[in-house]
N, C-alpha and C. Protein backbone atom coordinates (compact mmCIF):
# COMPACT_ATOMS: atom_id res chain seq x y z
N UNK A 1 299.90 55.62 86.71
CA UNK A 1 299.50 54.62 87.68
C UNK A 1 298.49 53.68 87.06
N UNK A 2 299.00 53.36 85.95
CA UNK A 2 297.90 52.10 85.16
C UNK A 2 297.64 51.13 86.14
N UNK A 3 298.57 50.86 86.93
CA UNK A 3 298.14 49.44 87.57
C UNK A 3 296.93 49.70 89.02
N UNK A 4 296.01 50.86 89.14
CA UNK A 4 295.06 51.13 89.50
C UNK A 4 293.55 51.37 88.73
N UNK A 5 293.74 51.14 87.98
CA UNK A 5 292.22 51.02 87.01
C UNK A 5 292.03 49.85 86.78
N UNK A 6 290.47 49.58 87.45
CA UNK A 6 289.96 48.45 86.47
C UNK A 6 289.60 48.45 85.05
N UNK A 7 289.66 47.21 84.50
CA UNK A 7 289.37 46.88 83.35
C UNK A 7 288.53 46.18 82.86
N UNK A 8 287.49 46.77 82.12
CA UNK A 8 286.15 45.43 81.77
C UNK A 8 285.74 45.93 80.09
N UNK A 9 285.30 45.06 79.74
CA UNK A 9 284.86 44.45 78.37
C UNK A 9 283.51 44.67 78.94
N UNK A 10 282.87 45.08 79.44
CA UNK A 10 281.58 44.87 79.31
C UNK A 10 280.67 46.70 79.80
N UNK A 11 279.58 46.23 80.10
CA UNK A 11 278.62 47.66 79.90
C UNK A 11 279.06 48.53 81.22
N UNK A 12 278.97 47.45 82.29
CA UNK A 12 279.71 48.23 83.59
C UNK A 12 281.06 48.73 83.59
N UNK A 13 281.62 48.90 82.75
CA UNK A 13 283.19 49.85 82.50
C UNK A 13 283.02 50.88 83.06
N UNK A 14 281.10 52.22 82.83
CA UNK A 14 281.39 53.27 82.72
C UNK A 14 281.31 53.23 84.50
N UNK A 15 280.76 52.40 85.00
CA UNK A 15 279.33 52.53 86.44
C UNK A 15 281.02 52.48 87.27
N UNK A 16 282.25 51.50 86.79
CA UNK A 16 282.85 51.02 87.65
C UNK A 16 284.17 52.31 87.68
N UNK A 17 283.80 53.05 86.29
CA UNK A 17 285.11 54.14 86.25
C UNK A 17 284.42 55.32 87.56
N UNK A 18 283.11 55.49 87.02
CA UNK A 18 282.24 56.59 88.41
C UNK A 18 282.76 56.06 89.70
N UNK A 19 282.68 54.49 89.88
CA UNK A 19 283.00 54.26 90.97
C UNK A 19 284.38 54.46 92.15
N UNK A 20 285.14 54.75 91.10
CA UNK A 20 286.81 54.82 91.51
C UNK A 20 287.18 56.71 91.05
N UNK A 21 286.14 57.47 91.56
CA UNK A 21 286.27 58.65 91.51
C UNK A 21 286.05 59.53 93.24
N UNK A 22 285.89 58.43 93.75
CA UNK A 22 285.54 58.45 95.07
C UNK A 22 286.92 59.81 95.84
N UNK A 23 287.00 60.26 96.68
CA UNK A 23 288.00 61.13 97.39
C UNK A 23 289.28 60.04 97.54
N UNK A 24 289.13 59.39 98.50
CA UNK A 24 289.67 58.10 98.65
C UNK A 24 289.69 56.79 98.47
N UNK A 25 290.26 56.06 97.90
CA UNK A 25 290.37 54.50 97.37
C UNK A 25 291.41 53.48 97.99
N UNK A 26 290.63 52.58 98.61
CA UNK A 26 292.10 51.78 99.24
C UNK A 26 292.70 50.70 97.92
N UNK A 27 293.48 50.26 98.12
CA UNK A 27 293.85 48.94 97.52
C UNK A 27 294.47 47.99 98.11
N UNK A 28 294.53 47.12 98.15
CA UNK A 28 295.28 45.81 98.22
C UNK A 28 296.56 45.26 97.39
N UNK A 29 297.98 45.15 98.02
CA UNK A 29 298.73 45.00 97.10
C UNK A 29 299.39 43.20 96.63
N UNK A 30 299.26 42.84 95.49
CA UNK A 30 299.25 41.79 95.24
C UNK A 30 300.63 41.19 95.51
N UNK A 31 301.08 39.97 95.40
CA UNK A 31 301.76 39.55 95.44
C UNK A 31 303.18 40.05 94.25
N UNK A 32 302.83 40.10 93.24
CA UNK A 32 303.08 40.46 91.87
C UNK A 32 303.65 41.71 91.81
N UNK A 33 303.24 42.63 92.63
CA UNK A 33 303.56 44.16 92.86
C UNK A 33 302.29 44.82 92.30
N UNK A 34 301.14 43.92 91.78
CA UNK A 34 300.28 45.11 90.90
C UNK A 34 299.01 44.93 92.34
N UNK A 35 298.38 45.61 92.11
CA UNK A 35 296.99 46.55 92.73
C UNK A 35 296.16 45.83 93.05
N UNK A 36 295.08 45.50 93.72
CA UNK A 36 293.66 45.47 93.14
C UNK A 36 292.62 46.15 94.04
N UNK A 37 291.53 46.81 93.49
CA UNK A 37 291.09 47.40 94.02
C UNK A 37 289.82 47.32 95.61
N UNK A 38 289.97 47.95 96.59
CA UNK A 38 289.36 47.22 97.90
C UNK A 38 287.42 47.92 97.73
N UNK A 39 287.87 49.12 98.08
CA UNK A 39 286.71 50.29 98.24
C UNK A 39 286.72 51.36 98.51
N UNK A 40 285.99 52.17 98.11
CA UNK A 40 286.37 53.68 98.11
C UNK A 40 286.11 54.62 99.27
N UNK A 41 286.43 55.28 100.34
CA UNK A 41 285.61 56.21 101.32
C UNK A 41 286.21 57.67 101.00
N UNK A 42 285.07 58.10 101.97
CA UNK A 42 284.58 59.64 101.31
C UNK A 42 285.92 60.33 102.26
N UNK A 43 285.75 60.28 103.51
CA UNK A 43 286.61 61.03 104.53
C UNK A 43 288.00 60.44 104.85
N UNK A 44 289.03 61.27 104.96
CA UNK A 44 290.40 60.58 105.65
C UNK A 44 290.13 59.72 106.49
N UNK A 45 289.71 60.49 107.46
CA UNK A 45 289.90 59.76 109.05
C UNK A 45 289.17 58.62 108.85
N UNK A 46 287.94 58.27 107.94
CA UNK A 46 287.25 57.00 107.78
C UNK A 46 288.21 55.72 107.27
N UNK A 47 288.75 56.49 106.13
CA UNK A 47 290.02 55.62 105.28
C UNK A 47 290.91 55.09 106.24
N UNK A 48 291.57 55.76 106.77
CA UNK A 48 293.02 55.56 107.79
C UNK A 48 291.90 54.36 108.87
N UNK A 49 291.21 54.79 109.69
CA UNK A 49 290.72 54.07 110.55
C UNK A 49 290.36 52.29 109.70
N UNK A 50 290.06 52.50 108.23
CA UNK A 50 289.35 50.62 107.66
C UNK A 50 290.76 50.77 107.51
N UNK A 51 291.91 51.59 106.97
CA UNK A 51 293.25 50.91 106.69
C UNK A 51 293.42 49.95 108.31
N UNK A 52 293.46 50.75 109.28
CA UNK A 52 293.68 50.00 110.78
C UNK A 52 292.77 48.98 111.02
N UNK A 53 291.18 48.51 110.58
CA UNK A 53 291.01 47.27 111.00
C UNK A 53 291.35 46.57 109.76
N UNK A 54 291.46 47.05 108.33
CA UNK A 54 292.31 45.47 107.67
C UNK A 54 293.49 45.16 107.83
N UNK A 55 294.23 45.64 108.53
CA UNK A 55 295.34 45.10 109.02
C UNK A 55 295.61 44.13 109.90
N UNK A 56 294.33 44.62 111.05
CA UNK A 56 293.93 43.22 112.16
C UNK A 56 293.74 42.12 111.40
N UNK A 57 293.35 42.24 110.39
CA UNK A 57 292.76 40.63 110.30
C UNK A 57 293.24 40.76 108.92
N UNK A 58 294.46 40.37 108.47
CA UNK A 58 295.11 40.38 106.96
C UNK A 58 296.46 41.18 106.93
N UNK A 59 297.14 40.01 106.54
CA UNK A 59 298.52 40.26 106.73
C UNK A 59 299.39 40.93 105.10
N UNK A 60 297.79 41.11 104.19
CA UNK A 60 298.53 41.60 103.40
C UNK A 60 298.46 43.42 103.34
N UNK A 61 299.62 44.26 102.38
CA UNK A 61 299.60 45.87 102.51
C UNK A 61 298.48 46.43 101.69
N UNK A 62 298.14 47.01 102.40
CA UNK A 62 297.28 48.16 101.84
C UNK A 62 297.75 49.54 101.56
N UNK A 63 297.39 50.04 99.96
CA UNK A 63 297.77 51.61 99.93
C UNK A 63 295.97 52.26 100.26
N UNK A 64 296.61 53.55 100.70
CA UNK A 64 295.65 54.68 100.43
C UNK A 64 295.72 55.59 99.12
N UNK A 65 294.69 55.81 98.32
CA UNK A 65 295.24 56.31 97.00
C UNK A 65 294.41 57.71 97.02
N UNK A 66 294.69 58.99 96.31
CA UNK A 66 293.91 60.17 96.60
C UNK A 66 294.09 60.59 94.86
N UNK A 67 292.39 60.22 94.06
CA UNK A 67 292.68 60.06 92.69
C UNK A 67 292.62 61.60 92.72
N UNK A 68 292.16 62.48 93.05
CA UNK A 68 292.05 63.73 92.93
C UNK A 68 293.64 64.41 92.77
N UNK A 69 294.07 64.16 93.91
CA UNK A 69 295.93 64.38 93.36
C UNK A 69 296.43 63.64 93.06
N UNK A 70 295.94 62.40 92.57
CA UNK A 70 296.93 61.56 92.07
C UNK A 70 298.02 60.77 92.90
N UNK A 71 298.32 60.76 93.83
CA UNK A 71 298.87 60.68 95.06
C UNK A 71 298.68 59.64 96.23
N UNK A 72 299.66 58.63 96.56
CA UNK A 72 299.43 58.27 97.93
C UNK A 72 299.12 58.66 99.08
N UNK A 73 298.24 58.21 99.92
CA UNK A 73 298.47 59.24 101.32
C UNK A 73 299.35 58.59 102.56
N UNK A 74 299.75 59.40 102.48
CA UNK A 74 300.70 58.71 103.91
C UNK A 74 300.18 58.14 105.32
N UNK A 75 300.90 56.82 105.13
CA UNK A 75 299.77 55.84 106.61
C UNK A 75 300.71 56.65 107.71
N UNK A 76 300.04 56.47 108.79
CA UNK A 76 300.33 56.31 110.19
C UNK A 76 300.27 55.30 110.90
N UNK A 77 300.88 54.69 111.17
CA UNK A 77 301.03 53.21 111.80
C UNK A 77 300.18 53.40 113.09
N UNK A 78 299.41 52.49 113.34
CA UNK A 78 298.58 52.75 114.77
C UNK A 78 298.12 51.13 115.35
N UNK A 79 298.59 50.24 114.66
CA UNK A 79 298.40 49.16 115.09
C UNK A 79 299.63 48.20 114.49
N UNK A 80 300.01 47.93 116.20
CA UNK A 80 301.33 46.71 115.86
C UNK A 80 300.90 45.02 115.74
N UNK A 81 301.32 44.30 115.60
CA UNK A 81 300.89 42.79 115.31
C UNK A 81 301.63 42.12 116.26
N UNK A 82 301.08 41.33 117.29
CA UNK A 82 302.18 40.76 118.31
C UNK A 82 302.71 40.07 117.47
């Protein structure tokens, strides 16, 4: 899943790899098909619930990512878009 790591040339590489060790990581999916990264939360139910308000307001997909297994987590749809 290369296309989930950031990449930097500079001193913050290590601060930003700690950072994406989080339980949960959302992303944003680009136009392109590749990634970029949103923010990390600690608990499911926290994750699933910011997946449900960026959806209100942003019409683009969001994954849930679980770096610990490596793994997507599966959404539950809980908000429709008139």
């Amino acid at each position: 899943m290369a296309g989930f790591y950031l990449h930097s040339n500079n001193q913050e590489s290590s601060v930003e790899k700690t950072k994406m060790t989080a339980p949960y990581q959302i992303f944003r999916k680009l136009p392109d098909n590749k990634f970029i990264w949103i923010e990390n939360i600690d608990e499911l139910q926290e994750a699933r619930g910011r997946l449900d308000f960026l959806s209100t307001i942003s019409d683009a997909d969001y994954i849930l990512f679980d770096p610990r297994a490596r793994t997507l987590v599966p959404q539950v749809a809980t908000f429709v878009r008139p």
